[in-house]
N, C-alpha and C. Protein backbone atom coordinates (compact mmCIF):
# COMPACT_ATOMS: atom_id res chain seq x y z
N UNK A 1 11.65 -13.97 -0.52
CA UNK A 1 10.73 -12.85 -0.45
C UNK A 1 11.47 -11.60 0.01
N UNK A 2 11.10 -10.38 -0.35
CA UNK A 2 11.41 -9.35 -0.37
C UNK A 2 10.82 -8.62 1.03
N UNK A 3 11.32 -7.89 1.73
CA UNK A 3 10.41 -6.83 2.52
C UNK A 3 10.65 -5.18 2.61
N UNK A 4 10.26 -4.65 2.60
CA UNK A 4 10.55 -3.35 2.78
C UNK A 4 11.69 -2.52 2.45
N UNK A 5 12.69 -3.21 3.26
CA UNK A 5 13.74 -2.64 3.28
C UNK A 5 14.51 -2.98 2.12
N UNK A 6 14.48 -4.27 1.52
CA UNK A 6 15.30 -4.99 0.08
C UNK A 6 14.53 -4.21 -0.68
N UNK A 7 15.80 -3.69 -1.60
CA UNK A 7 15.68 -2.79 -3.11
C UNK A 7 14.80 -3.48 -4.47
N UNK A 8 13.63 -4.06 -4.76
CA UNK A 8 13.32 -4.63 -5.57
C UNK A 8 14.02 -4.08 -6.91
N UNK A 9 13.99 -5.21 -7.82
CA UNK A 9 14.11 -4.54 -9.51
C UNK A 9 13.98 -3.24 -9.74
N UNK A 10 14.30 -2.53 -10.37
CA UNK A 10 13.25 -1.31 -10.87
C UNK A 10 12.62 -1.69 -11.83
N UNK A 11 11.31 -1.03 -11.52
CA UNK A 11 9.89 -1.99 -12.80
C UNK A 11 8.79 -0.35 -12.31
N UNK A 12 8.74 0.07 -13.63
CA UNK A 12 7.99 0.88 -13.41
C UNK A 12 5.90 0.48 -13.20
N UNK A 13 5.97 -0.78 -12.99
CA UNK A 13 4.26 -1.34 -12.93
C UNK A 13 3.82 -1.33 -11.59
N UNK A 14 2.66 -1.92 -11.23
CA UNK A 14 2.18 -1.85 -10.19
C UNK A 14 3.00 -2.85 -9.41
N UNK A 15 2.77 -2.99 -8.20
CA UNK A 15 3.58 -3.78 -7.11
C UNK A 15 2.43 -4.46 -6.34
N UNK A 16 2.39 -6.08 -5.99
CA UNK A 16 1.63 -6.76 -5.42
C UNK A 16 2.28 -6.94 -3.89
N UNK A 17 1.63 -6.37 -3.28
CA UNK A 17 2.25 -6.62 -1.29
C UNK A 17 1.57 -7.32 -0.39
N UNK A 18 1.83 -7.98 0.61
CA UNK A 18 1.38 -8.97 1.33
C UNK A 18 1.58 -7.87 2.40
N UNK A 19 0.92 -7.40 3.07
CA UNK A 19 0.79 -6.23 4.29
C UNK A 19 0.80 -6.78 5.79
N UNK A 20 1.77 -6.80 6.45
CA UNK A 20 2.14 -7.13 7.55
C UNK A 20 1.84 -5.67 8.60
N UNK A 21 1.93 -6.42 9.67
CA UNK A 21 2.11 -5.30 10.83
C UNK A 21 3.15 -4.59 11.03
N UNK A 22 3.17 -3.50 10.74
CA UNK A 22 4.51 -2.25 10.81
C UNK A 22 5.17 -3.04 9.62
N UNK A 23 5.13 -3.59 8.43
CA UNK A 23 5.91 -4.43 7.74
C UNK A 23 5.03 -4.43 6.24
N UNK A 24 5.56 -4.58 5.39
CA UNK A 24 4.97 -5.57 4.29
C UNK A 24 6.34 -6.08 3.49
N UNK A 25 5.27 -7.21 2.63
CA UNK A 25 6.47 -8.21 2.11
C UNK A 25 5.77 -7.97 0.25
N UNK A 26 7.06 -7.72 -0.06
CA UNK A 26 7.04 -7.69 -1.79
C UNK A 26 6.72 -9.14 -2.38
N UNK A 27 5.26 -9.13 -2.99
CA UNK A 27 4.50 -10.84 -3.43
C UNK A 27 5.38 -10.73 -5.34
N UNK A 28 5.08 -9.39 -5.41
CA UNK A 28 5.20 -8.98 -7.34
C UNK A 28 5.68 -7.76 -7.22
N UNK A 29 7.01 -7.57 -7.63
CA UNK A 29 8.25 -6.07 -7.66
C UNK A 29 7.24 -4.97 -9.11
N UNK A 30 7.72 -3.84 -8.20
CA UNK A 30 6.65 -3.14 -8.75
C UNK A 30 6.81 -1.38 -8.53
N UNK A 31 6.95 -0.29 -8.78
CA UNK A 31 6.65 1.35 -8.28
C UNK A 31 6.37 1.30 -7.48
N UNK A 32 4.81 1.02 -7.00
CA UNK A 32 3.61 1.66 -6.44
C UNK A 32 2.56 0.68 -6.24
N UNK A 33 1.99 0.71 -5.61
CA UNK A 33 0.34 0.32 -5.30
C UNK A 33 -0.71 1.43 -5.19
N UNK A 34 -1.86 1.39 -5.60
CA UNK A 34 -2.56 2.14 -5.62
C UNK A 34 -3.27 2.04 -4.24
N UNK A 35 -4.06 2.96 -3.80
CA UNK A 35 -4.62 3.48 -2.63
C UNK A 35 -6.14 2.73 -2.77
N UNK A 36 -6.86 2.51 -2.22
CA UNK A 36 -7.80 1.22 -2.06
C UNK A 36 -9.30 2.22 -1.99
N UNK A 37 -8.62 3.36 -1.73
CA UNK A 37 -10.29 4.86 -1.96
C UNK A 37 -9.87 5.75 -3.22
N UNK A 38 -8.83 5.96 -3.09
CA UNK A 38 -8.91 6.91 -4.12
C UNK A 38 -8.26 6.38 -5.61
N UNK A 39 -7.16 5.29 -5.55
CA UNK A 39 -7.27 4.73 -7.00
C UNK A 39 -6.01 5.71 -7.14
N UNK A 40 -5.12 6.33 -6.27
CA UNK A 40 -4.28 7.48 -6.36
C UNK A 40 -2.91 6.25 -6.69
N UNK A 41 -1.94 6.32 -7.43
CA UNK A 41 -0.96 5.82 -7.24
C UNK A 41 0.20 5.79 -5.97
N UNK A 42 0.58 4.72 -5.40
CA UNK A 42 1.40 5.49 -3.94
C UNK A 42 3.31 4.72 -4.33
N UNK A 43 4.07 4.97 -4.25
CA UNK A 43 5.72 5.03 -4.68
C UNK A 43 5.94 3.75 -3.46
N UNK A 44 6.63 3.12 -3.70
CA UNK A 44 6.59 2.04 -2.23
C UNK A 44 7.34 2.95 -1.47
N UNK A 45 8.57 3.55 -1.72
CA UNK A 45 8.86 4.30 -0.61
C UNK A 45 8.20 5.41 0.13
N UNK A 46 7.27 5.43 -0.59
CA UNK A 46 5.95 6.42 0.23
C UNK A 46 4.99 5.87 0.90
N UNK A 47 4.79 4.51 0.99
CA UNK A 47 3.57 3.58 1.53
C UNK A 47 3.83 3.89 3.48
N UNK A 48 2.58 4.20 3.40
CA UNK A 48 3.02 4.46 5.20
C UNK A 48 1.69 4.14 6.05
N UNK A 49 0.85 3.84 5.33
CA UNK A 49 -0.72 3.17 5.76
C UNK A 49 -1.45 2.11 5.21
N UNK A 50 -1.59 1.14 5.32
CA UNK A 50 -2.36 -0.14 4.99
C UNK A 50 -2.90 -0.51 6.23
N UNK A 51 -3.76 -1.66 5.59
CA UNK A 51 -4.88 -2.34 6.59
C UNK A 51 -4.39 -4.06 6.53
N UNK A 52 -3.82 -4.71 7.45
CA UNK A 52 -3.25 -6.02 7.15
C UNK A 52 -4.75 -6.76 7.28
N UNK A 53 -6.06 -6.49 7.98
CA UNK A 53 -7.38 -7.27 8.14
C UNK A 53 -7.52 -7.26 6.44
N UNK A 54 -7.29 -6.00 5.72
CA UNK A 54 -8.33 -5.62 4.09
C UNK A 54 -7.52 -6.24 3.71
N UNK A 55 -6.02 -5.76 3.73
CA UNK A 55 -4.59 -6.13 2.90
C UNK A 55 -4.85 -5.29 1.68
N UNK A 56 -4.96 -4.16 1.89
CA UNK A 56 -4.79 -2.91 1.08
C UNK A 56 -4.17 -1.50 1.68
N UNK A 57 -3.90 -0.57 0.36
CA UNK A 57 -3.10 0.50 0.95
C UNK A 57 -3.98 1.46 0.80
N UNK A 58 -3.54 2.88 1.44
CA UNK A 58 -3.96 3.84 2.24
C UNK A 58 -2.93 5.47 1.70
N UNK A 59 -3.38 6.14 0.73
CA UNK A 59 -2.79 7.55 0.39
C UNK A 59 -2.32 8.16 1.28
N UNK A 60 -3.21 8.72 2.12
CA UNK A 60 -3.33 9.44 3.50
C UNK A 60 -4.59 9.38 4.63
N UNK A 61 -4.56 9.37 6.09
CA UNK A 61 -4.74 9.25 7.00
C UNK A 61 -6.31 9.25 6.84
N UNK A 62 -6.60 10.61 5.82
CA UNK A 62 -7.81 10.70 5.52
C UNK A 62 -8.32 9.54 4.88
N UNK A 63 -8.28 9.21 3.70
CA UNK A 63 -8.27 8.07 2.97
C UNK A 63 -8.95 6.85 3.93
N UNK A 64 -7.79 6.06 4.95
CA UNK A 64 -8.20 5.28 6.01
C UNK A 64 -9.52 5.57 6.62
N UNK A 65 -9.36 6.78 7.21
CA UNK A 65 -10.98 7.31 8.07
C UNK A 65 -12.03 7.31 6.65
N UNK A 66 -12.08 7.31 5.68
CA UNK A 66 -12.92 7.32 4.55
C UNK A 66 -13.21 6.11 4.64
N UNK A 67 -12.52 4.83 4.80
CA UNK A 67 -12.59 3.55 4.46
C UNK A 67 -13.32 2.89 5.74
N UNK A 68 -12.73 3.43 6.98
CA UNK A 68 -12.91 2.25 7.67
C UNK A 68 -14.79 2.79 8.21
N UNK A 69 -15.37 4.50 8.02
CA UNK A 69 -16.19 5.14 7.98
C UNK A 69 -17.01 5.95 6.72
N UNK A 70 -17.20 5.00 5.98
CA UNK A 70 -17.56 5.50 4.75
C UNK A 70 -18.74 6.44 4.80
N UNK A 71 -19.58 6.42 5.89
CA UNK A 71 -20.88 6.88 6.11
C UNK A 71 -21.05 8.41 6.73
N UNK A 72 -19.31 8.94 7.26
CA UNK A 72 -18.76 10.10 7.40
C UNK A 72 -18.49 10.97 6.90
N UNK A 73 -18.01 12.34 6.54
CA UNK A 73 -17.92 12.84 5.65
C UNK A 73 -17.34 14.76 5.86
């Protein structure tokens, strides 16, 4: 298994991640994962917010407060 720091393939498709604490582990080598509110594409070297309880990712800060408070606004 892959984590973070190991260079996967280059594969321009989506990327499947197993989301650890301060960590995730590469399940399926991949660009990007998409953002779990907005459907935004995110670069793995740009991934800097997930939820290891959801095991999904997070665009920006906002995004998260959207998710974990949907009823906010």
């Amino acid at each position: 298994m892959l984590n973070r720091y190991d260079r996967p393939t280059p594969s321009a498709g989506e990327a499947e991640l197993k989301y650890l604490d301060g960590d995730f582990r590469i399940v399926r080598p991949g660009a990007f994962v998409r953002c779990a509110v907005t459907g935004i594409p995110i670069p793995l070297e740009e991934l800097k917010y997930w939820s290891v309880e959801r095991q999904e990712a997070y665009s920006t800060p906002e995004s998260v407060l959207q998710r974990l408070h949907p009823d906010r606004r």
